[in-house]
C-alpha atoms as a PDB file:
ATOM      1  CA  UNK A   1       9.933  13.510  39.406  1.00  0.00           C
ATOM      2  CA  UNK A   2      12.617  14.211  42.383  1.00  0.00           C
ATOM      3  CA  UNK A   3      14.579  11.373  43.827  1.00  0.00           C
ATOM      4  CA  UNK A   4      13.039  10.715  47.109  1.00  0.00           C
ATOM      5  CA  UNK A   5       9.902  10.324  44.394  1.00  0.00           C
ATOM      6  CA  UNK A   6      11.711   8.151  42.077  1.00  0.00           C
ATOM      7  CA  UNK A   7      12.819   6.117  44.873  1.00  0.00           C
ATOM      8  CA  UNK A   8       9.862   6.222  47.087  1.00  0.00           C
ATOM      9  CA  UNK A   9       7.189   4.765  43.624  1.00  0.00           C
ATOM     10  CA  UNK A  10       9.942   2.404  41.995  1.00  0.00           C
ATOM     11  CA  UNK A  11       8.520   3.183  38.170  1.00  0.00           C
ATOM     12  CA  UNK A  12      10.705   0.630  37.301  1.00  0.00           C
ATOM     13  CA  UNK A  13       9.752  -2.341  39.028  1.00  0.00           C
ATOM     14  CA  UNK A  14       6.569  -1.973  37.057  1.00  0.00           C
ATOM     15  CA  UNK A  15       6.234  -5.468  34.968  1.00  0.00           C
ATOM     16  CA  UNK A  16       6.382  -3.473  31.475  1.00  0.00           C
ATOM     17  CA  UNK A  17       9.136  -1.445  32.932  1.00  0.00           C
ATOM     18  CA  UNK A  18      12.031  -1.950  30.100  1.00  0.00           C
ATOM     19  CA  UNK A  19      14.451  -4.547  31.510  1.00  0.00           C
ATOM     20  CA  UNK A  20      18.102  -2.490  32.546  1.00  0.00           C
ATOM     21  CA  UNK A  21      20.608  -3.010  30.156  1.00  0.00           C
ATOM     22  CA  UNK A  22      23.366  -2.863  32.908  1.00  0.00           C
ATOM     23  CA  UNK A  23      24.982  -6.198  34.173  1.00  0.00           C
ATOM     24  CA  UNK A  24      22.954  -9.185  36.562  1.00  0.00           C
ATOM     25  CA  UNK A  25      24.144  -8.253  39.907  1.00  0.00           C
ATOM     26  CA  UNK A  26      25.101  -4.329  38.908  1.00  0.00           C
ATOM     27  CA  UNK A  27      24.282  -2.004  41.945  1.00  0.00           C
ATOM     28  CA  UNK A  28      23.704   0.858  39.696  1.00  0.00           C
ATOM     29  CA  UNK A  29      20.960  -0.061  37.118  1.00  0.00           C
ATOM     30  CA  UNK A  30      21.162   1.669  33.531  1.00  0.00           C
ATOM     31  CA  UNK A  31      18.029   1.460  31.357  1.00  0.00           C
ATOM     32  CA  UNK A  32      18.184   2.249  27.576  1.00  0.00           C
ATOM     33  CA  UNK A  33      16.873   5.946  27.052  1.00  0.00           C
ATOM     34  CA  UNK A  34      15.149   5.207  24.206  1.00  0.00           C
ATOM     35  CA  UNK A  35      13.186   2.547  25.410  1.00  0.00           C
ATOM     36  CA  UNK A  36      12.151   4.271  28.826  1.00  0.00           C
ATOM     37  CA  UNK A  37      10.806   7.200  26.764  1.00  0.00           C
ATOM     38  CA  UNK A  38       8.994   4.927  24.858  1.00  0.00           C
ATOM     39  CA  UNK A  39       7.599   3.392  28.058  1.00  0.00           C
ATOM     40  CA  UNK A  40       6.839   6.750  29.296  1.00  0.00           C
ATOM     41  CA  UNK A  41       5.017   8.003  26.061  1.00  0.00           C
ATOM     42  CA  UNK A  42       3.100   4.612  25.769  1.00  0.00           C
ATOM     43  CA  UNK A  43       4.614   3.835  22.221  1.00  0.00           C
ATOM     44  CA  UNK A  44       6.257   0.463  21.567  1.00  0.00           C
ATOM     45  CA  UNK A  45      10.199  -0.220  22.735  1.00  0.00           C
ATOM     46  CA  UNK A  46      12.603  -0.275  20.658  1.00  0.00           C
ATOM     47  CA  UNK A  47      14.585  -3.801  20.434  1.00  0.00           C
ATOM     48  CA  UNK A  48      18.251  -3.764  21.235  1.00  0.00           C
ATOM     49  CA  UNK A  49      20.745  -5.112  19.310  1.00  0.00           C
ATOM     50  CA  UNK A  50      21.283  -9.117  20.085  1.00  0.00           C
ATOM     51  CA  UNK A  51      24.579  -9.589  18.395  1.00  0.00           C
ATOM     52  CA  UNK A  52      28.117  -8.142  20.061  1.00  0.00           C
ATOM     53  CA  UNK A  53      29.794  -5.433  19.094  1.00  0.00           C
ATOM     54  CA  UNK A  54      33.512  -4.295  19.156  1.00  0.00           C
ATOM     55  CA  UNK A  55      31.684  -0.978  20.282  1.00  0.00           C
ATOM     56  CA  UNK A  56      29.455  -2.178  23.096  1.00  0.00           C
ATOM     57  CA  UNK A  57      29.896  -0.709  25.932  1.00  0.00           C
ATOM     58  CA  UNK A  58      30.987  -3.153  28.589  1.00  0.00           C
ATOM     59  CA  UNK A  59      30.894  -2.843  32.492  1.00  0.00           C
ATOM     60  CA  UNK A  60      33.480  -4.835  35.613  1.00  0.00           C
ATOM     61  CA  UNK A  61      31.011  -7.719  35.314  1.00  0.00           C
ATOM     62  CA  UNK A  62      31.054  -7.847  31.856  1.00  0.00           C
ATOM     63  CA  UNK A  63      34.819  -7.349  30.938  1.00  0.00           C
ATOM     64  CA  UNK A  64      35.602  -9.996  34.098  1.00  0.00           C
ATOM     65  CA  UNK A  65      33.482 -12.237  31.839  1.00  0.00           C
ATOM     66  CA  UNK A  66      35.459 -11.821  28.628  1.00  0.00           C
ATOM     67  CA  UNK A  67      38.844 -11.533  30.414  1.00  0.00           C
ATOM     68  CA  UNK A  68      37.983 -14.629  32.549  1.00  0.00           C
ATOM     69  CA  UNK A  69      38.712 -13.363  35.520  1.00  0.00           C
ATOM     70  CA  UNK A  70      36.932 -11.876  38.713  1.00  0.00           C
ATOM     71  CA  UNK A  71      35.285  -8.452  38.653  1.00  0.00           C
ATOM     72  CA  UNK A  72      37.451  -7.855  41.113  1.00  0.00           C
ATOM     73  CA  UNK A  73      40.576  -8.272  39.294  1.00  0.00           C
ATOM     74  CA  UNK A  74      39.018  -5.510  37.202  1.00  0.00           C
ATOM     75  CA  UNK A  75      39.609  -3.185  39.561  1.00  0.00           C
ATOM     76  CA  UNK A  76      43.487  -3.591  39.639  1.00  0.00           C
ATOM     77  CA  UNK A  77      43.778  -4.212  35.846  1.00  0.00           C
ATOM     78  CA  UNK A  78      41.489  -0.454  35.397  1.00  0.00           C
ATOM     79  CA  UNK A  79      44.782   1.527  35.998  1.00  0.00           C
ATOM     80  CA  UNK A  80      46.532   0.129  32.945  1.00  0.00           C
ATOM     81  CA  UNK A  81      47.126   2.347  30.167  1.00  0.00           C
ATOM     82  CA  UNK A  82      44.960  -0.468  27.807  1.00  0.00           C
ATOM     83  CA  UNK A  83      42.139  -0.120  29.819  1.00  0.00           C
ATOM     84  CA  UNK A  84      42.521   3.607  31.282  1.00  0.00           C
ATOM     85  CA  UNK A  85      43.037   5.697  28.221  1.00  0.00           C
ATOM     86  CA  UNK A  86      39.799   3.934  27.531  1.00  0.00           C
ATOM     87  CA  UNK A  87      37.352   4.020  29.961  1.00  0.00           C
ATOM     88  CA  UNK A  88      33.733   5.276  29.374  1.00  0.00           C
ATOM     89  CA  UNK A  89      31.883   6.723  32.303  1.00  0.00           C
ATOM     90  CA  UNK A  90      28.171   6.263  31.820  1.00  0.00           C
ATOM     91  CA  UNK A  91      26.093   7.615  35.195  1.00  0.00           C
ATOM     92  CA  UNK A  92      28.804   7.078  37.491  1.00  0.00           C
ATOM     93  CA  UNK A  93      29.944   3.243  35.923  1.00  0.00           C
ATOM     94  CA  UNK A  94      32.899   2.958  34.603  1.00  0.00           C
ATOM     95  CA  UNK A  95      32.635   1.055  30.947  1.00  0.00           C
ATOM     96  CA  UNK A  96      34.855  -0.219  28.180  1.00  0.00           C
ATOM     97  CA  UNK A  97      34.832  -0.921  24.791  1.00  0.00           C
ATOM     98  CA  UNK A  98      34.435  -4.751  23.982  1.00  0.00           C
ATOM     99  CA  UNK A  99      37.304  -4.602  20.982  1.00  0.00           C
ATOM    100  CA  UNK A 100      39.460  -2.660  23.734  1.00  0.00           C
ATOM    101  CA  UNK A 101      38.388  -5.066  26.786  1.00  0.00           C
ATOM    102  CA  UNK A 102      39.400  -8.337  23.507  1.00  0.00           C
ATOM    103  CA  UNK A 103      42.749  -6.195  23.094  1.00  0.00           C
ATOM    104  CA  UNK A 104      44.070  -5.911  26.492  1.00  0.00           C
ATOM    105  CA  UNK A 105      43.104  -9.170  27.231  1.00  0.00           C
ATOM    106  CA  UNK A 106      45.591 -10.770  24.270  1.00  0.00           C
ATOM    107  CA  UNK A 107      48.241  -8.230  24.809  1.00  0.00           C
ATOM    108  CA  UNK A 108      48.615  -9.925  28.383  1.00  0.00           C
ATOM    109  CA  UNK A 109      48.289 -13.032  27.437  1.00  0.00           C
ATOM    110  CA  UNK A 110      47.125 -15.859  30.312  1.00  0.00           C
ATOM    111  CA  UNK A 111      45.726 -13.848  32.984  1.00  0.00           C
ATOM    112  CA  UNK A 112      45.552 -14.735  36.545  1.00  0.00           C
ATOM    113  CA  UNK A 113      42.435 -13.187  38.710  1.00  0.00           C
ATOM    114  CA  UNK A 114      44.071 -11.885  42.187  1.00  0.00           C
ATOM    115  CA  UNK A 115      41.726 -11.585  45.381  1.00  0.00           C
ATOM    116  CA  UNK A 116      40.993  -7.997  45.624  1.00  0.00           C
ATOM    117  CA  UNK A 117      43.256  -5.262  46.582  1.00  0.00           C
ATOM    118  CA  UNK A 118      46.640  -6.254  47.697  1.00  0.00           C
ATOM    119  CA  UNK A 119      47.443  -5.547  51.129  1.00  0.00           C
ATOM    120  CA  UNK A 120      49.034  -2.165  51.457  1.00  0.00           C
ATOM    121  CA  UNK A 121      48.288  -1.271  47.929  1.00  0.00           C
ATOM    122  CA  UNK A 122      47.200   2.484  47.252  1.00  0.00           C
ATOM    123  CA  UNK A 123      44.058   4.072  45.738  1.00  0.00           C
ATOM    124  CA  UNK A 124      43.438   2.467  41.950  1.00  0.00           C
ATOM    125  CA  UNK A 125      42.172   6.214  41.191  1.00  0.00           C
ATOM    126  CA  UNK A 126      44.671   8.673  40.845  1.00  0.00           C
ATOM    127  CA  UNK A 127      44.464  11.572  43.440  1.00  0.00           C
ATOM    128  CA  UNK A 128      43.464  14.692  41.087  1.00  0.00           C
ATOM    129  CA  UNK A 129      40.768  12.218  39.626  1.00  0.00           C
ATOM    130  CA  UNK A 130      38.912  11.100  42.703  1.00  0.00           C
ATOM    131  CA  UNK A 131      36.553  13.637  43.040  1.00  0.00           C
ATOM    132  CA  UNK A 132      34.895  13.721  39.525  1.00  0.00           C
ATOM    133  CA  UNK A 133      34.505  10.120  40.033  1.00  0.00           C
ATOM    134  CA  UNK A 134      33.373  10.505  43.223  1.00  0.00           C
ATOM    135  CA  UNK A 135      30.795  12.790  42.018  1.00  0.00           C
ATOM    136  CA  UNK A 136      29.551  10.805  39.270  1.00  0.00           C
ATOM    137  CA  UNK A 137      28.791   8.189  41.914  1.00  0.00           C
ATOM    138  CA  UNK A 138      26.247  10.515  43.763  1.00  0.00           C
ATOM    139  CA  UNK A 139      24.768  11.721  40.353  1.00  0.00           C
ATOM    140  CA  UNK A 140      24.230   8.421  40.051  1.00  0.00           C
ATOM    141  CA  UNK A 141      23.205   7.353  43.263  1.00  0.00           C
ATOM    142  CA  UNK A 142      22.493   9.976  46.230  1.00  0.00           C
ATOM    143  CA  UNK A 143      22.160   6.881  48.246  1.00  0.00           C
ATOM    144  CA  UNK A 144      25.801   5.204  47.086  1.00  0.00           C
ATOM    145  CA  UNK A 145      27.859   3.673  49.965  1.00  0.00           C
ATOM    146  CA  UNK A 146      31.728   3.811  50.851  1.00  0.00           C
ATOM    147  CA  UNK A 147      31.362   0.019  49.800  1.00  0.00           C
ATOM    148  CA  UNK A 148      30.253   0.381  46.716  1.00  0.00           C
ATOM    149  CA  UNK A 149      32.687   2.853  46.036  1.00  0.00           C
ATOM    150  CA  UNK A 150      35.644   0.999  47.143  1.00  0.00           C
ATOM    151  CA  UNK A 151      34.391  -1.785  45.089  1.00  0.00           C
ATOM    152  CA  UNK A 152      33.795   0.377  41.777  1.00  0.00           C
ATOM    153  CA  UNK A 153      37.146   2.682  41.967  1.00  0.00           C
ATOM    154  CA  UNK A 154      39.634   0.472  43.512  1.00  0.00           C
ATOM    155  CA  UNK A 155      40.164   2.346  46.675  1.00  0.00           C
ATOM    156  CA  UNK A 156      40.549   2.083  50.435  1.00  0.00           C
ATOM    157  CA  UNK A 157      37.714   2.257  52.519  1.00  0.00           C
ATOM    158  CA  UNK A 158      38.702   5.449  54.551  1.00  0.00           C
ATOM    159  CA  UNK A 159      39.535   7.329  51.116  1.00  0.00           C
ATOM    160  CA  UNK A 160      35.680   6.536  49.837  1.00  0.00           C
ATOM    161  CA  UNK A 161      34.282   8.107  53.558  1.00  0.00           C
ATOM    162  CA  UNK A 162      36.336  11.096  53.365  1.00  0.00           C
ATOM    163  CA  UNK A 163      35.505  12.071  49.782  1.00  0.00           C
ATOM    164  CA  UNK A 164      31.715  10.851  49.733  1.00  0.00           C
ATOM    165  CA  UNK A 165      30.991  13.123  53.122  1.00  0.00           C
ATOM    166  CA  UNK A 166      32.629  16.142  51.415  1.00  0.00           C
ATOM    167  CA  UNK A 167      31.111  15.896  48.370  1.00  0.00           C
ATOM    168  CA  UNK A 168      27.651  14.916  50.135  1.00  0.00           C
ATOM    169  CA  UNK A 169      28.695  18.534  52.598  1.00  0.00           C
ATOM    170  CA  UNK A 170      28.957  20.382  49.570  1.00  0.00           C
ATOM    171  CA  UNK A 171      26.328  19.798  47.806  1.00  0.00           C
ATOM    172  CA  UNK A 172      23.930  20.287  51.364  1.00  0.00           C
ATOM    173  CA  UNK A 173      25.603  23.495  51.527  1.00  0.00           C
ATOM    174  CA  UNK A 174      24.913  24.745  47.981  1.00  0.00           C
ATOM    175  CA  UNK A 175      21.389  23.864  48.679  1.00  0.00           C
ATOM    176  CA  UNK A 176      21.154  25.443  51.926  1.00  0.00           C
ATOM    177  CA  UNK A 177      22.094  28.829  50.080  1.00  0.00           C
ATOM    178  CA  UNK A 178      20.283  28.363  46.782  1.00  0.00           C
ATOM    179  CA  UNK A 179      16.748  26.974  48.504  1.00  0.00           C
ATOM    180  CA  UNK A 180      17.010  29.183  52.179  1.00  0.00           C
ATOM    181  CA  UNK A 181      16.743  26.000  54.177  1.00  0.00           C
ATOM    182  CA  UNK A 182      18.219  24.044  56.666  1.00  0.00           C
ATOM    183  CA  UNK A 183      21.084  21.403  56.510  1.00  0.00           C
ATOM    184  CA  UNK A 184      18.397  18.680  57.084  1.00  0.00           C
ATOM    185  CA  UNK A 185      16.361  19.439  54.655  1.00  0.00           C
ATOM    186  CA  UNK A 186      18.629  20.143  52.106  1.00  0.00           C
ATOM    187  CA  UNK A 187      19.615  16.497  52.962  1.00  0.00           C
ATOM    188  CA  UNK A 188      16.324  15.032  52.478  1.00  0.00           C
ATOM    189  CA  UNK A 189      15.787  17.143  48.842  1.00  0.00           C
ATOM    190  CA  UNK A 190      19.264  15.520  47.829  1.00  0.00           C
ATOM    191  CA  UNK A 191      17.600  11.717  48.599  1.00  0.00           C
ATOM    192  CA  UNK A 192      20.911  11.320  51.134  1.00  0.00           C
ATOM    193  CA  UNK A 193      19.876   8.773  53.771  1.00  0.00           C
ATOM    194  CA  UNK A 194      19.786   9.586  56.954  1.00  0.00           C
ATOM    195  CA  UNK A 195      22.326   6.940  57.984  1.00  0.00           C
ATOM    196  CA  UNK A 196      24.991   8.526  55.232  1.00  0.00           C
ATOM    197  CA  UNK A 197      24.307  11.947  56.246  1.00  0.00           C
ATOM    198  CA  UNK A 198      25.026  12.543  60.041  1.00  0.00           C
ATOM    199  CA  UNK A 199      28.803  13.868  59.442  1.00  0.00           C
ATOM    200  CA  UNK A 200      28.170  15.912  56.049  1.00  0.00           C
ATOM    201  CA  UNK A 201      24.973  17.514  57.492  1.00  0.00           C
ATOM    202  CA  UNK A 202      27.383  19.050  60.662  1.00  0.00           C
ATOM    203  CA  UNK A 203      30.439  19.567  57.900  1.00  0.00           C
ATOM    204  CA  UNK A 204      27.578  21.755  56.021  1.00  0.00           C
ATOM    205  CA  UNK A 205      26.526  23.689  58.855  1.00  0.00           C
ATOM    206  CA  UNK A 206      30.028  24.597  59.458  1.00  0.00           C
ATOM    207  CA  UNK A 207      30.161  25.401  55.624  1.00  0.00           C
ATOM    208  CA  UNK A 208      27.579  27.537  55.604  1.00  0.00           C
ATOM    209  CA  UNK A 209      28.332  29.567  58.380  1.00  0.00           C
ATOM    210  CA  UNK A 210      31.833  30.283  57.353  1.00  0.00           C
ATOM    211  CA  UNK A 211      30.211  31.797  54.036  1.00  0.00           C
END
């Protein structure tokens, strides 16, 4: 189904929908693949594994909890090489690896959680970086706000507006020339709210009239 579909019927909020295996609170929900296309062929789900693993997969929420700190000390600790060279981007989410989440955590030693960003402080995500990760948000979530991206890559709020309405201006042009329609429409096939839209949708037009 299309996402204004997908988000319009809400197949998961069915009651034998499989339960996401993202974190309590998570804005992006992740579901186990394996057990949604079991749901979706009508065959029993799969369990998942109760015991940890140095493996798993962990997301902010998550490695806050074994770190002991606040998710959003997460965000400033991300940049370190420990955590960096590691990171696992699953629909958008940045994840780590428990054993690497255990690791950084000793190497540092007692940790102190610090109240968000520091005043002044730049982006967490380097430059060159920002839009892949800026795209994976919208893959993820068409709907995604400057908020949530702030809150998910560390940066400032007028960096997450800028990149989100290019990307969103893009990707309303591309459609506009693959599909033969109008910067509205293209909008609404993309699931981008109205409210999110009003500046990519004119940043489009101008797009597409320059090509």
């Amino acid at each position: 189904m299309t996402w204004p579909t997908f988000r319009r019927l809400k197949p998961h909020d069915a009651p034998e929908f499989p339960a996401p295996v993202s974190s309590e609170g998570a804005h992006t929900l992740l579901w186990d693949l394996e057990q949604v296309e079991a749901y979706r062929s009508g065959k029993p789900q799969p369990f998942l594994p109760e015991t940890e693993d140095d493996g798993d997969l962990l997301d902010r929420r998550e490695a806050a909890l074994v770190l002991n700190v606040k998710p959003r000390s997460i965000d400033s600790y991300k940049t370190d090489p420990g955590l960096a060279d590691h990171v696992v981007v699953v629909a958008g989410v940045e994840h780590w690896p428990r054993n690497v989440v255990r690791a950084y955590g000793a190497a540092r030693g007692t940790m102190s959680a610090p109240n968000g960003r520091p005043t002044g402080s730049g982006d967490m995500v380097p430059r060159d970086l920002l839009p892949g990760r800026i795209a994976g948000l919208l893959d993820a979530d068409p709907a995604v706000t400057a908020a949530h991206a702030v809150d998910v890559l560390g940066i400032a709020t007028a960096t997450a507006q800028k990149h989100l309405q290019r990307e969103r201006a893009a990707r309303i042009a591309t459609r506009m020339r693959t599909d033969a329609i109008g910067a509205e429409e293209a909008a609404d096939r993309l699931g981008y709210p109205p409210a999110l839209r009003r500046i990519a949708v004119k940043a489009a037009q101008q797009l597409h009239e320059s090509h």
